[in-house]
PDB file of N, CA and C in Angstrom:
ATOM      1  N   UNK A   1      58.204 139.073  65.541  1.00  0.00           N
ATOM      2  CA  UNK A   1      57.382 138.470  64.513  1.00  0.00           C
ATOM      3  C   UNK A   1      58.251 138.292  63.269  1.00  0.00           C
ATOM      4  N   UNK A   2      58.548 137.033  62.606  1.00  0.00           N
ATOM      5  CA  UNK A   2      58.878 136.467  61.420  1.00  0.00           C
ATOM      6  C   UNK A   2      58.378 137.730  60.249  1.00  0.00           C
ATOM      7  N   UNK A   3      59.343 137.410  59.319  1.00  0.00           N
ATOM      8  CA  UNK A   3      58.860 138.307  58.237  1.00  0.00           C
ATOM      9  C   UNK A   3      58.919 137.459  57.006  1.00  0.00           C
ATOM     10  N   UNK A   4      57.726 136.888  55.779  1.00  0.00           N
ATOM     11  CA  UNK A   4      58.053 136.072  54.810  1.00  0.00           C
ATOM     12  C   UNK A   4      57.828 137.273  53.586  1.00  0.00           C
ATOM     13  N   UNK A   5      57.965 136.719  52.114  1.00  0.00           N
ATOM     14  CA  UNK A   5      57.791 136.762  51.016  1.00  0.00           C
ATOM     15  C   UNK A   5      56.832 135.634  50.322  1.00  0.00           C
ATOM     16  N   UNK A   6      55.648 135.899  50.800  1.00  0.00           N
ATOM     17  CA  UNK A   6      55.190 135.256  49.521  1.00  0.00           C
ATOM     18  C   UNK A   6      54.629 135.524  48.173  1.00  0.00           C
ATOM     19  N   UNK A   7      54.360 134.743  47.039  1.00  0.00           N
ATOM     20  CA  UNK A   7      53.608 135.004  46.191  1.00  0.00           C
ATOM     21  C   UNK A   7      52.111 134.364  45.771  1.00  0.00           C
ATOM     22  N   UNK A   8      51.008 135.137  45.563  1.00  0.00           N
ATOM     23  CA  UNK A   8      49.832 134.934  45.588  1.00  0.00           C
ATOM     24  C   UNK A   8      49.460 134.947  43.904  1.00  0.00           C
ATOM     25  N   UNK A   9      48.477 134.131  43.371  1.00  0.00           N
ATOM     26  CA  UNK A   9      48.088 134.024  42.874  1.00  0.00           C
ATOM     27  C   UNK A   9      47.353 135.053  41.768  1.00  0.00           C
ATOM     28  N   UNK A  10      46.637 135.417  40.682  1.00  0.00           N
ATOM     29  CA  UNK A  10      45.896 136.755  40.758  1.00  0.00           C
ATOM     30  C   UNK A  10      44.668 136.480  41.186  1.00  0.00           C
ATOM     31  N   UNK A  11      44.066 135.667  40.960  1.00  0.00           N
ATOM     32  CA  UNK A  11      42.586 135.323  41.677  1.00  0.00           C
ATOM     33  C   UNK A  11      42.750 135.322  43.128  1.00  0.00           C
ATOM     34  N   UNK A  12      43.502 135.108  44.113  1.00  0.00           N
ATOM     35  CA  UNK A  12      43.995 134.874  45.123  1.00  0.00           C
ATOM     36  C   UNK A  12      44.207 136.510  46.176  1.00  0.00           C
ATOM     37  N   UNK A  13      45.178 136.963  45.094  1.00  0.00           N
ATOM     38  CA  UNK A  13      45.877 138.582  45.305  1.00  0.00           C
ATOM     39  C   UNK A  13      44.438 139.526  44.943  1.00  0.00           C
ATOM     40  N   UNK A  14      43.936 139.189  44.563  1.00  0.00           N
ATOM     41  CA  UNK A  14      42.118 140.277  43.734  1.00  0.00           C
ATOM     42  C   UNK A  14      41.473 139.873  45.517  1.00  0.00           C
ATOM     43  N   UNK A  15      41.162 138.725  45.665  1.00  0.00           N
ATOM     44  CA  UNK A  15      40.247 138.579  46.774  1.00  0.00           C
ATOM     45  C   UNK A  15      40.751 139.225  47.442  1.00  0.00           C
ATOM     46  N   UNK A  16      42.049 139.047  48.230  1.00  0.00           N
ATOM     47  CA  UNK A  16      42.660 139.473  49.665  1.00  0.00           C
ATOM     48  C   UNK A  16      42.762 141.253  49.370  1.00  0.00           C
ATOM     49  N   UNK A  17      43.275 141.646  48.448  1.00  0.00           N
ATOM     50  CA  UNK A  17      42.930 143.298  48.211  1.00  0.00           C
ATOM     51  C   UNK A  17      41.476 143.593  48.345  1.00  0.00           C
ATOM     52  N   UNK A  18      40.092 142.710  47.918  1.00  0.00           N
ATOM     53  CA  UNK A  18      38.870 143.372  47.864  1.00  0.00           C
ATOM     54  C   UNK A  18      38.489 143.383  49.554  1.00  0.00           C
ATOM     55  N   UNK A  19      39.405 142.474  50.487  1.00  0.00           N
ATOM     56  CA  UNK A  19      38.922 142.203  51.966  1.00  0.00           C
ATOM     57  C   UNK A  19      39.489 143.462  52.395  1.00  0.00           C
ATOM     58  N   UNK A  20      40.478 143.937  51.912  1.00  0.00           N
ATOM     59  CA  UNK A  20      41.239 145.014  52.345  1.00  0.00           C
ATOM     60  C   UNK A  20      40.741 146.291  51.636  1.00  0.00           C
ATOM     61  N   UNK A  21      40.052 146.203  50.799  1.00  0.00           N
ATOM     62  CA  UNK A  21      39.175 147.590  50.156  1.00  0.00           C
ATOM     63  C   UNK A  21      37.745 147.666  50.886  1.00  0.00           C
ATOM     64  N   UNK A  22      37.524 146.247  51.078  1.00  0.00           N
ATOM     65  CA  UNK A  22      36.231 146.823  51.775  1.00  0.00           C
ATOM     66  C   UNK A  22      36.433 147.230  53.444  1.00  0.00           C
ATOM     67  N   UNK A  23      37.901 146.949  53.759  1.00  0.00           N
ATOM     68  CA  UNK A  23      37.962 147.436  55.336  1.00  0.00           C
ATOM     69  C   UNK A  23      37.891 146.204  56.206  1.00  0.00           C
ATOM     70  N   UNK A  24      37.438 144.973  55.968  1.00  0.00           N
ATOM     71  CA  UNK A  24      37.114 143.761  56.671  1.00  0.00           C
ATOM     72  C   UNK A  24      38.885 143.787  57.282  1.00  0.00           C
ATOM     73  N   UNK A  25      39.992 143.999  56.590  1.00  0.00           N
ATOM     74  CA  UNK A  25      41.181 144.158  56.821  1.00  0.00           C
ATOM     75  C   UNK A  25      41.707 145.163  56.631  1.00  0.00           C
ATOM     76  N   UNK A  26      43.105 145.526  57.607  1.00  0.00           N
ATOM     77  CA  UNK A  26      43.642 146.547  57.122  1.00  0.00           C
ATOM     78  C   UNK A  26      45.121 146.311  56.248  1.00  0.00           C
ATOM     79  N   UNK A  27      45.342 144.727  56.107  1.00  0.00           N
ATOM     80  CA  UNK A  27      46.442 144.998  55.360  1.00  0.00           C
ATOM     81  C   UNK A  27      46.752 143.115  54.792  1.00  0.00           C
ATOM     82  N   UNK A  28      46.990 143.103  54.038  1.00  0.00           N
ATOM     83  CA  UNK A  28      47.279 141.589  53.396  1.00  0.00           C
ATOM     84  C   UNK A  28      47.660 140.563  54.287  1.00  0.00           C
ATOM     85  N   UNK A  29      49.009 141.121  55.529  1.00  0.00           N
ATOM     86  CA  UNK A  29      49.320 140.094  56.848  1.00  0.00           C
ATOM     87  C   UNK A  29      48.224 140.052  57.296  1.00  0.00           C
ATOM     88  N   UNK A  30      47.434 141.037  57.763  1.00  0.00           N
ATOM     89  CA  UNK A  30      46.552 140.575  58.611  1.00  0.00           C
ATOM     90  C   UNK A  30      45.361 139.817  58.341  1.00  0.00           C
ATOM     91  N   UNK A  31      45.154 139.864  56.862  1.00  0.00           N
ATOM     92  CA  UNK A  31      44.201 138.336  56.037  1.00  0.00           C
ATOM     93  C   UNK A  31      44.789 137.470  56.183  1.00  0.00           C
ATOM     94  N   UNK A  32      46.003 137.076  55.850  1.00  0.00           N
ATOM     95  CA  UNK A  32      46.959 135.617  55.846  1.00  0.00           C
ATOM     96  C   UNK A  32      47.250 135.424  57.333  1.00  0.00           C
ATOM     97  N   UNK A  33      47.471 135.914  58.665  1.00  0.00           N
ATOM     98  CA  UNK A  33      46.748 135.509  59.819  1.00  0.00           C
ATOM     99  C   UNK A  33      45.887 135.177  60.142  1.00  0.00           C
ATOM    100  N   UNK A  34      44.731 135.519  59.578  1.00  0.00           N
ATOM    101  CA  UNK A  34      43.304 135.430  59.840  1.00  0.00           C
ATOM    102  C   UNK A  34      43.152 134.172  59.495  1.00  0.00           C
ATOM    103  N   UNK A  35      43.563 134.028  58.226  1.00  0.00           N
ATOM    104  CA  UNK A  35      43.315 132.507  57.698  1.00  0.00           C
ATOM    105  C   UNK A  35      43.560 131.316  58.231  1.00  0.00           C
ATOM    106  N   UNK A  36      45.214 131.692  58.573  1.00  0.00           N
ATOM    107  CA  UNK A  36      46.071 130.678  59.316  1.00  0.00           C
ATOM    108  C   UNK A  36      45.654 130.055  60.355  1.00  0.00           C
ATOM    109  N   UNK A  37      44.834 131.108  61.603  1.00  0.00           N
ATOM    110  CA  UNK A  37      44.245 131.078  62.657  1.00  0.00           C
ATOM    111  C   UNK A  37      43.267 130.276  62.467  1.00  0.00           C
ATOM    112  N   UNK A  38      41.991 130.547  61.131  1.00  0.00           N
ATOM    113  CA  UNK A  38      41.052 129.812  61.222  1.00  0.00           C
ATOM    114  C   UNK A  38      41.188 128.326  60.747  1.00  0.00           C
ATOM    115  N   UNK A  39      42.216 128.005  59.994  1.00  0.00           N
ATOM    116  CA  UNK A  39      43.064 126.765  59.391  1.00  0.00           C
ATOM    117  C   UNK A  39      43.386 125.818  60.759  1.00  0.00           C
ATOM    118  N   UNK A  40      43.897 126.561  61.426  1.00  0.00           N
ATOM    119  CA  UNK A  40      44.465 125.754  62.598  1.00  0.00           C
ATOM    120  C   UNK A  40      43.393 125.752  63.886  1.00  0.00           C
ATOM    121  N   UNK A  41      42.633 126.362  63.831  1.00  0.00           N
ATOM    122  CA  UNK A  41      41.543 126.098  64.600  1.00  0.00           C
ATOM    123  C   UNK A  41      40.979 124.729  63.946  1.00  0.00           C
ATOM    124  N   UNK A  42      40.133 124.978  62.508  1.00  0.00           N
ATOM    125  CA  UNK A  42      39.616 124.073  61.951  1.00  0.00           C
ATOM    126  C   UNK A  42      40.865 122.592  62.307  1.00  0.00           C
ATOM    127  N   UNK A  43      41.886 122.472  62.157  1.00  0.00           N
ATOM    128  CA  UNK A  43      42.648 121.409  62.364  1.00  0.00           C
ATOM    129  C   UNK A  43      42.804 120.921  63.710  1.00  0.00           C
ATOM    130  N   UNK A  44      42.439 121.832  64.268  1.00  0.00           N
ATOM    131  CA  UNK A  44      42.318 121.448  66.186  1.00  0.00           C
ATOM    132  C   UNK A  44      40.804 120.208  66.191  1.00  0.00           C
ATOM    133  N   UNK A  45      39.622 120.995  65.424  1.00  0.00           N
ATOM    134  CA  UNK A  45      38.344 120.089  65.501  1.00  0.00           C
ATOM    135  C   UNK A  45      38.508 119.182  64.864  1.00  0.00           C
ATOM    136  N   UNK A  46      39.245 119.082  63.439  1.00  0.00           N
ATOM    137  CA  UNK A  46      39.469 117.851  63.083  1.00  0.00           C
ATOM    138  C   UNK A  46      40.184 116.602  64.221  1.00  0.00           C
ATOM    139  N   UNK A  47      41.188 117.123  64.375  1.00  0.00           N
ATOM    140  CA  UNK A  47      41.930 116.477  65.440  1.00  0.00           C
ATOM    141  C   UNK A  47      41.289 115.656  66.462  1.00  0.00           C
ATOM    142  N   UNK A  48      40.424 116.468  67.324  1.00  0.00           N
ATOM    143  CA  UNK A  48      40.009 116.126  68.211  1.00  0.00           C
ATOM    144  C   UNK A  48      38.655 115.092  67.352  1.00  0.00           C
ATOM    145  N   UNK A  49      38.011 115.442  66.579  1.00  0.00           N
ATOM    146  CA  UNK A  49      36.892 114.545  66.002  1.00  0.00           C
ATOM    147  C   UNK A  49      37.782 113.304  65.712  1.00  0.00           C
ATOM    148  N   UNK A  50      38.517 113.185  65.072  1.00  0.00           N
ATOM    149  CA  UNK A  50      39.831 111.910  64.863  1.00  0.00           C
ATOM    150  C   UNK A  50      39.480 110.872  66.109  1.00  0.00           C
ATOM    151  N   UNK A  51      40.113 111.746  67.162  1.00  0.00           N
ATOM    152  CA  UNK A  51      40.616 111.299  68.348  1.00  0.00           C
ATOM    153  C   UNK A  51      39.259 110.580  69.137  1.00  0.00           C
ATOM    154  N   UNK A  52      38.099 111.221  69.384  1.00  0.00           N
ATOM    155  CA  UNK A  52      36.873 110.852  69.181  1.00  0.00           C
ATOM    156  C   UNK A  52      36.188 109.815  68.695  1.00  0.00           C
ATOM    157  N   UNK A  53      36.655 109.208  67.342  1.00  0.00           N
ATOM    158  CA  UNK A  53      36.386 108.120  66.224  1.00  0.00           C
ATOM    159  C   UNK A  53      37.181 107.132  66.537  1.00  0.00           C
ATOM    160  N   UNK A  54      38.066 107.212  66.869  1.00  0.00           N
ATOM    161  CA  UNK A  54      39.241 106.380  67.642  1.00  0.00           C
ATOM    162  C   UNK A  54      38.675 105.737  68.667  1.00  0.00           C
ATOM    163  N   UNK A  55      38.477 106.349  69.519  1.00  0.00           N
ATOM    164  CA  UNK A  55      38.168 106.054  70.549  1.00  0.00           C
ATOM    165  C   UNK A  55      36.974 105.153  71.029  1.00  0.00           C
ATOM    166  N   UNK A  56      36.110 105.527  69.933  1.00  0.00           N
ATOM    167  CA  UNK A  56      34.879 105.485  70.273  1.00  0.00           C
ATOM    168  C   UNK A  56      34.689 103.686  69.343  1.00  0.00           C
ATOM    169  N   UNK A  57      35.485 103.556  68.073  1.00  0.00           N
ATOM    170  CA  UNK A  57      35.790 102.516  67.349  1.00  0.00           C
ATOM    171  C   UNK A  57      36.261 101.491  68.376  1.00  0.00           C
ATOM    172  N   UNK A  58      37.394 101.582  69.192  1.00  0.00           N
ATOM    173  CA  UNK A  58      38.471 101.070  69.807  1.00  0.00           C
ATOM    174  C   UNK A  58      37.110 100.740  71.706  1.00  0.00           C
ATOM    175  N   UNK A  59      36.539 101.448  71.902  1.00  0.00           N
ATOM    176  CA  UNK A  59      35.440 101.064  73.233  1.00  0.00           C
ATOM    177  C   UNK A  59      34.421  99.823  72.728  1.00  0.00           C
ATOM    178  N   UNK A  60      33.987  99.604  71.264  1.00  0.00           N
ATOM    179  CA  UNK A  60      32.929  99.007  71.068  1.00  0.00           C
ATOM    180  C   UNK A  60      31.666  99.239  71.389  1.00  0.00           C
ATOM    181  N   UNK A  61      31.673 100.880  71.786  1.00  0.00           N
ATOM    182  CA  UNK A  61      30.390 100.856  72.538  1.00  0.00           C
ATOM    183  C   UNK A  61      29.160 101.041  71.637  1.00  0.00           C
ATOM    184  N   UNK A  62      29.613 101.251  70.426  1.00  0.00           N
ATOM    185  CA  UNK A  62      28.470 101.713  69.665  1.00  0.00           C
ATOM    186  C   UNK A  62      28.499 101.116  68.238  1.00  0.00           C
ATOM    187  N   UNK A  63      27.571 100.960  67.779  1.00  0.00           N
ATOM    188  CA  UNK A  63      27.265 100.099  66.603  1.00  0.00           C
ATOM    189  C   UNK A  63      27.273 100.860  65.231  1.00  0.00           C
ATOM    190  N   UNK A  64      27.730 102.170  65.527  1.00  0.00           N
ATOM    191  CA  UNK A  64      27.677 102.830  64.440  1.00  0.00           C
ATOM    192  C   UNK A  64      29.256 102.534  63.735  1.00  0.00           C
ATOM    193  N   UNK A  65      29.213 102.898  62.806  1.00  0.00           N
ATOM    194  CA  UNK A  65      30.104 102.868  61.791  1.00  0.00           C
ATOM    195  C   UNK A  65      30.889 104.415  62.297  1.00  0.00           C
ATOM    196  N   UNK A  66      32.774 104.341  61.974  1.00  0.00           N
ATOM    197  CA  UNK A  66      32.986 105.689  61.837  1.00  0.00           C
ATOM    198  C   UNK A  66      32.540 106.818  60.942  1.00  0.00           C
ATOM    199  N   UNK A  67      32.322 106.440  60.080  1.00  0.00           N
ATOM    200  CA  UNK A  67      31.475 106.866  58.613  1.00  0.00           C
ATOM    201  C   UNK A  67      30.208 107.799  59.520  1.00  0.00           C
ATOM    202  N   UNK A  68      29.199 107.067  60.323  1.00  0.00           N
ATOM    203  CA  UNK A  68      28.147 107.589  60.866  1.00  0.00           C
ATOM    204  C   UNK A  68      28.506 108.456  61.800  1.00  0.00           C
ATOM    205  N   UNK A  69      29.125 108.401  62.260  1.00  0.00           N
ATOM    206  CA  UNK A  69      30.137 109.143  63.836  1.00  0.00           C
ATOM    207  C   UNK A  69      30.611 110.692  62.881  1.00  0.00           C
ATOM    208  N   UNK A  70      31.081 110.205  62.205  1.00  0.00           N
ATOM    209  CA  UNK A  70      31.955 111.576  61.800  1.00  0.00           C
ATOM    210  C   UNK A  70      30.556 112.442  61.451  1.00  0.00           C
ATOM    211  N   UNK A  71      29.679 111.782  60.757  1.00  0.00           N
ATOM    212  CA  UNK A  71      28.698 112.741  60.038  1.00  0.00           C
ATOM    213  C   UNK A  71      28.060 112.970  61.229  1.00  0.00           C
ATOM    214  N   UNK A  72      27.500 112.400  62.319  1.00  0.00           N
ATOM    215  CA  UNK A  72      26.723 112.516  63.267  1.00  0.00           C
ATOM    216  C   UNK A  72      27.452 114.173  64.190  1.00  0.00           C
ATOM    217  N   UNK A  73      28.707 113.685  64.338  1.00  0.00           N
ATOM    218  CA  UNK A  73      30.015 114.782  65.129  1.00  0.00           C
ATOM    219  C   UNK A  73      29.814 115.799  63.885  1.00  0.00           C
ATOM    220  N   UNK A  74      30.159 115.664  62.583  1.00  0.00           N
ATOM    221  CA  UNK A  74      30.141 117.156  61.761  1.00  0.00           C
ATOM    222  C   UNK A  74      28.166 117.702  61.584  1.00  0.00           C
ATOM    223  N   UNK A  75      27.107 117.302  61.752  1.00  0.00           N
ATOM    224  CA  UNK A  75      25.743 117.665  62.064  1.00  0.00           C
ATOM    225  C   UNK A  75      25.940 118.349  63.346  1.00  0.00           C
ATOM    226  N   UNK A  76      26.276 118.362  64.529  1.00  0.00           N
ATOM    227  CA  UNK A  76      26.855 119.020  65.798  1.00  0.00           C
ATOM    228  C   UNK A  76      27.935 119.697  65.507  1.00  0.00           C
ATOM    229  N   UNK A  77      28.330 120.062  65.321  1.00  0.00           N
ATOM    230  CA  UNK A  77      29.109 121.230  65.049  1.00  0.00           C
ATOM    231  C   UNK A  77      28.918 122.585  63.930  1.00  0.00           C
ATOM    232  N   UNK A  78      27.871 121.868  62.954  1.00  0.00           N
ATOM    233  CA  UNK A  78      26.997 122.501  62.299  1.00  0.00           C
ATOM    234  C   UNK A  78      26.742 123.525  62.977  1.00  0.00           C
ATOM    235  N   UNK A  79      25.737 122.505  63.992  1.00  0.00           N
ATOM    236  CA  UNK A  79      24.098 122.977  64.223  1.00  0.00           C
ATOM    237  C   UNK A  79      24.847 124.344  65.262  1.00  0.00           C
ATOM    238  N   UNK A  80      25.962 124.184  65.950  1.00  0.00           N
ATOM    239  CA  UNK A  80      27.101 124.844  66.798  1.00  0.00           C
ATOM    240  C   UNK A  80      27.496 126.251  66.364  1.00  0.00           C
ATOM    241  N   UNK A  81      27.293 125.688  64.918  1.00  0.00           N
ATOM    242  CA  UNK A  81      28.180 126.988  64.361  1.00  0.00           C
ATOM    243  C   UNK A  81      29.204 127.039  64.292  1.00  0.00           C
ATOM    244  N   UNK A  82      29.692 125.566  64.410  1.00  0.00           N
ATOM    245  CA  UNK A  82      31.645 125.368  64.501  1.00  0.00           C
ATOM    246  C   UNK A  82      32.043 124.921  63.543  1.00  0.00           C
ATOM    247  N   UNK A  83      31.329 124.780  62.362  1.00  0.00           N
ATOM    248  CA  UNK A  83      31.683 124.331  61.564  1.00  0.00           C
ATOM    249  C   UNK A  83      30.926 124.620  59.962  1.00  0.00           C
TER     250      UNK A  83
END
């Protein structure tokens, strides 16, 4: 495992210590994983919703606007809890 240096913010450095005072974490890496993980998850659904809008633009099959698609796809994922 990589080892960095970063620097945090104080509003930034206050939160990630209160996740780690209340126990939700046991240590600052393991918040800035947590995050990363949920960052790149979230960028996986984007992705794939993209890819989706694309697709779905590019078939003609539907009369909706991407505009409607995306909101229609982010209401389902809502309702999912994926989002």
């Amino acid at each position: 495992m990589s080892r960095s240096s970063i620097s945090f913010t104080p509003p930034n450095d206050e939160w990630i210590n209160s996740q780690i005072e209340s126990e939700e974490y046991s240590s600052k890496s393991e918040v800035i994983n947590d995050l990363i993980r949920k960052a790149r998850k979230e960028q996986d659904e984007i992705s794939y919703i993209r890819a989706k809008l694309i697709a779905s633009e590019k078939s003609g099959f539907t009369d909706l606007t991407r505009y409607e698609i995306l909101e229609k796809s982010k209401e389902e994922l809502r309702k999912n809890g994926k989002l």
